[in-house]
N, C-alpha and C. Protein backbone atom coordinates (compact mmCIF):
# COMPACT_ATOMS: atom_id res chain seq x y z
N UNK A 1 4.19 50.75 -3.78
CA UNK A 1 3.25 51.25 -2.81
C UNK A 1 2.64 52.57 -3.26
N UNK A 2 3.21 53.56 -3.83
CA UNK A 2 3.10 55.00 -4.26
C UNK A 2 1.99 54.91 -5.91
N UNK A 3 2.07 53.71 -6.14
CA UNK A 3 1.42 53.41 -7.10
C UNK A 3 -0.13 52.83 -7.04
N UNK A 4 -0.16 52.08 -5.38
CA UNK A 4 -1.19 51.57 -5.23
C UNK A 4 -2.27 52.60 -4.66
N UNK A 5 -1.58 53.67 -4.08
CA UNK A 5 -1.91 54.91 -3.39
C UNK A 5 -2.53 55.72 -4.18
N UNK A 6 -2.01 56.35 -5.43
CA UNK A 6 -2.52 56.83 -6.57
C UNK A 6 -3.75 56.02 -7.12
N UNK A 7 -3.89 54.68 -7.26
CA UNK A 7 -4.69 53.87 -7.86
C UNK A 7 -6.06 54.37 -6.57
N UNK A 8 -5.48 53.84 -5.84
CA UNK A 8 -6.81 54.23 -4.56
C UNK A 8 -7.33 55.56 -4.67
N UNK A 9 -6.45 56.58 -4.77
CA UNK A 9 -7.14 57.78 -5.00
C UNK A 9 -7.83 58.24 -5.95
N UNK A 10 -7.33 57.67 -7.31
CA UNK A 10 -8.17 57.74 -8.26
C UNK A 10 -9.40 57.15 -8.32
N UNK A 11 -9.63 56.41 -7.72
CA UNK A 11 -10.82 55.31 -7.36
C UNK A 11 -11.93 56.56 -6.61
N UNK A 12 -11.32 56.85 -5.57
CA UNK A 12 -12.23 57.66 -4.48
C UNK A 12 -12.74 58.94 -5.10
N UNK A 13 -11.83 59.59 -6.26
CA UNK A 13 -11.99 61.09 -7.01
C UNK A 13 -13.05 60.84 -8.22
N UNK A 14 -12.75 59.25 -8.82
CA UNK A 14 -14.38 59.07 -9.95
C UNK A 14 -15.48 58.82 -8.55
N UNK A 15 -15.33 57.91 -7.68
CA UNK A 15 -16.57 58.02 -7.25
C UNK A 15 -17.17 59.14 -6.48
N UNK A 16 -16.53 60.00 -6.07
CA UNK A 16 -16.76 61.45 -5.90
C UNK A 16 -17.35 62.62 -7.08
N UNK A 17 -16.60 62.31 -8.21
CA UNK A 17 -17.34 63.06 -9.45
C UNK A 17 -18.81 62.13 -9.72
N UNK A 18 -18.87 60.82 -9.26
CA UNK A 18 -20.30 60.45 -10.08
C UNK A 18 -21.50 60.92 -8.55
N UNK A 19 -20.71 60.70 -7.16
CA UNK A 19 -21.77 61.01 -6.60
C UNK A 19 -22.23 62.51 -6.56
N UNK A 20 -21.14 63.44 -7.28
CA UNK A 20 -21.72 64.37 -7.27
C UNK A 20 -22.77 65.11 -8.37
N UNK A 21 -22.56 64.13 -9.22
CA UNK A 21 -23.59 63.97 -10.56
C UNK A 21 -24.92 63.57 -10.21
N UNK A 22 -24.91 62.59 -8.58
CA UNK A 22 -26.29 62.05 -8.52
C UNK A 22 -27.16 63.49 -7.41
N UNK A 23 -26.20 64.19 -6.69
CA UNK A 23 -26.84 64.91 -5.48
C UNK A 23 -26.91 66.18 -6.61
N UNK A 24 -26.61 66.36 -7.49
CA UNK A 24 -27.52 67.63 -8.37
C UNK A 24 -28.46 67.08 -8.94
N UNK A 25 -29.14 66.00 -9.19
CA UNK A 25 -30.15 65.47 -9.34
C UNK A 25 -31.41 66.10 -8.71
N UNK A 26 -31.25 65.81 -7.39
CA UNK A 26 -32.11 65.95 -6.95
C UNK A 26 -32.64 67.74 -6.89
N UNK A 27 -32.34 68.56 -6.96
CA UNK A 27 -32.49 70.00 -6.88
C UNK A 27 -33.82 70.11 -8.05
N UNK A 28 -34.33 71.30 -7.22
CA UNK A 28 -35.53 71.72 -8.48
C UNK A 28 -35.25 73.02 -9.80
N UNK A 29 -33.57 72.89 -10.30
CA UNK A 29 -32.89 74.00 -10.96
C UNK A 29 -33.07 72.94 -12.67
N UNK A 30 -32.47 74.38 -12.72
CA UNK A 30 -32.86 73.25 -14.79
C UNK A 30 -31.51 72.98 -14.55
N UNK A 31 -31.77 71.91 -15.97
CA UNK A 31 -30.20 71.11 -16.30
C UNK A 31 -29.10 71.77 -16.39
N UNK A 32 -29.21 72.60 -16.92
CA UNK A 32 -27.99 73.61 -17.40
C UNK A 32 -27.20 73.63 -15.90
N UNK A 33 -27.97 74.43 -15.16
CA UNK A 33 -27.70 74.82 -14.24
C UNK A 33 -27.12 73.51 -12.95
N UNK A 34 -27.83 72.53 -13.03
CA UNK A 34 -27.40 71.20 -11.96
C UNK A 34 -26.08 70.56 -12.88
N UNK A 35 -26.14 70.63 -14.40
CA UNK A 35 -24.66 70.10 -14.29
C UNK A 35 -23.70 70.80 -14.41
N UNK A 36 -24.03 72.25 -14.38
CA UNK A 36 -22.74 73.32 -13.72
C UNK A 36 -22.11 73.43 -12.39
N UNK A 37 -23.03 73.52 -11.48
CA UNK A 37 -22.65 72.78 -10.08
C UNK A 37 -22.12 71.74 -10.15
N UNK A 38 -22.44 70.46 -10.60
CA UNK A 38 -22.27 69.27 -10.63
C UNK A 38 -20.80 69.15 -11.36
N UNK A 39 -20.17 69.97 -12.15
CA UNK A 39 -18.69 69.92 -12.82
C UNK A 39 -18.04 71.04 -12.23
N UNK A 40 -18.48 72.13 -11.26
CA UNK A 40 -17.88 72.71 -10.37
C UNK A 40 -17.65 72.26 -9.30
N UNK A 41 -18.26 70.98 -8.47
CA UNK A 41 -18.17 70.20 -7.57
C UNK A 41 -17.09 69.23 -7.80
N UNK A 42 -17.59 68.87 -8.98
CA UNK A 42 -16.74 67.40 -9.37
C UNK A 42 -15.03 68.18 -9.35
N UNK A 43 -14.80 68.67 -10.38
CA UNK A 43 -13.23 69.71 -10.02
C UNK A 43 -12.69 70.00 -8.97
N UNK A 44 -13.64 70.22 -7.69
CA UNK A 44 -12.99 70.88 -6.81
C UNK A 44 -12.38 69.82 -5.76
N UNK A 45 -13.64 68.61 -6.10
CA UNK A 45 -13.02 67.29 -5.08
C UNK A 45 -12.02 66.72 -6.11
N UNK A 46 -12.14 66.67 -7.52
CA UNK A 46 -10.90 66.17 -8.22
C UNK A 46 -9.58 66.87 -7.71
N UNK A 47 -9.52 68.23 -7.47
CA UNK A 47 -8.38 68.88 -7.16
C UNK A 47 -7.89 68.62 -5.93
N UNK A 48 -8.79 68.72 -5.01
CA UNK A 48 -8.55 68.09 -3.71
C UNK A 48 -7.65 66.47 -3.42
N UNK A 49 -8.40 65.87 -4.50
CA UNK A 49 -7.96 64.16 -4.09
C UNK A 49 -6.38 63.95 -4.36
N UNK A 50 -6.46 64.87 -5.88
CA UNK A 50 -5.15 64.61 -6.68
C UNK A 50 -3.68 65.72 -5.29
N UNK A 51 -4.23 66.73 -4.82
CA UNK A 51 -3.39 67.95 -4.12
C UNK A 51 -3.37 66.40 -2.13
N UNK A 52 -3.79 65.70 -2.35
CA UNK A 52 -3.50 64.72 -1.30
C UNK A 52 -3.02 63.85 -1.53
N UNK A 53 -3.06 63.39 -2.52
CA UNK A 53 -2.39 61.56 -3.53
C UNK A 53 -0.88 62.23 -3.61
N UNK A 54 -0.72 63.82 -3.63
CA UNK A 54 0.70 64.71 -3.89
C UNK A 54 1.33 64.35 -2.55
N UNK A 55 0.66 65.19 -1.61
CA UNK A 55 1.31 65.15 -0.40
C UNK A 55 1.32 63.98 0.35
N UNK A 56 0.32 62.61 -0.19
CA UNK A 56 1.04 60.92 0.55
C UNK A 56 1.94 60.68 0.00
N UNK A 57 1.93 61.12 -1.00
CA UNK A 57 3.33 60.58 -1.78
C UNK A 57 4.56 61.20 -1.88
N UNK A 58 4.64 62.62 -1.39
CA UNK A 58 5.89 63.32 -1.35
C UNK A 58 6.16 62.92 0.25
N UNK A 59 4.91 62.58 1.43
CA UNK A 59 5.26 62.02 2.97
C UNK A 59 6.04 60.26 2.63
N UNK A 60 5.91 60.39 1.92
CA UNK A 60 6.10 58.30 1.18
C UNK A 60 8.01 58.23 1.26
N UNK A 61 7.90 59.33 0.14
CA UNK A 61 9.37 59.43 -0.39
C UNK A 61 10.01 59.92 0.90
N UNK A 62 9.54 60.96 1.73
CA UNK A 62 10.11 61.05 3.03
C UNK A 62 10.79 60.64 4.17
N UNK A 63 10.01 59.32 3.95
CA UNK A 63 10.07 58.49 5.25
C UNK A 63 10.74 57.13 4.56
């Protein structure tokens, strides 16, 4: 189960890094600059997903 949980989260953390590749798109900033946001975004929901996939799974072993 702790495995399928991880799998799911990893799922939700790429499609979170690509949608955040598509919403710096749209901005009127140069490239440089939209895919610096865009890999400062992507990190912060990567850190997020992985700091929750931690705590379902340390509530997992819990219960």
């Amino acid at each position: 189960m702790n495995v399928q949980l991880v799998k799911a989260l990893s799922i939700a953390a790429l499609s979170t890094l690509l949608a955040g590749g598509l919403v710096a798109c749209d901005n009127d900033q140069g490239p440089a600059e939209e895919a610096g946001e865009s890999i400062d975004e992507s990190m912060n929901n990567a850190g997020q997903s992985i700091e929750e996939a931690g705590e379902n799974i340390q509530d997992a072993a819990e219960d």
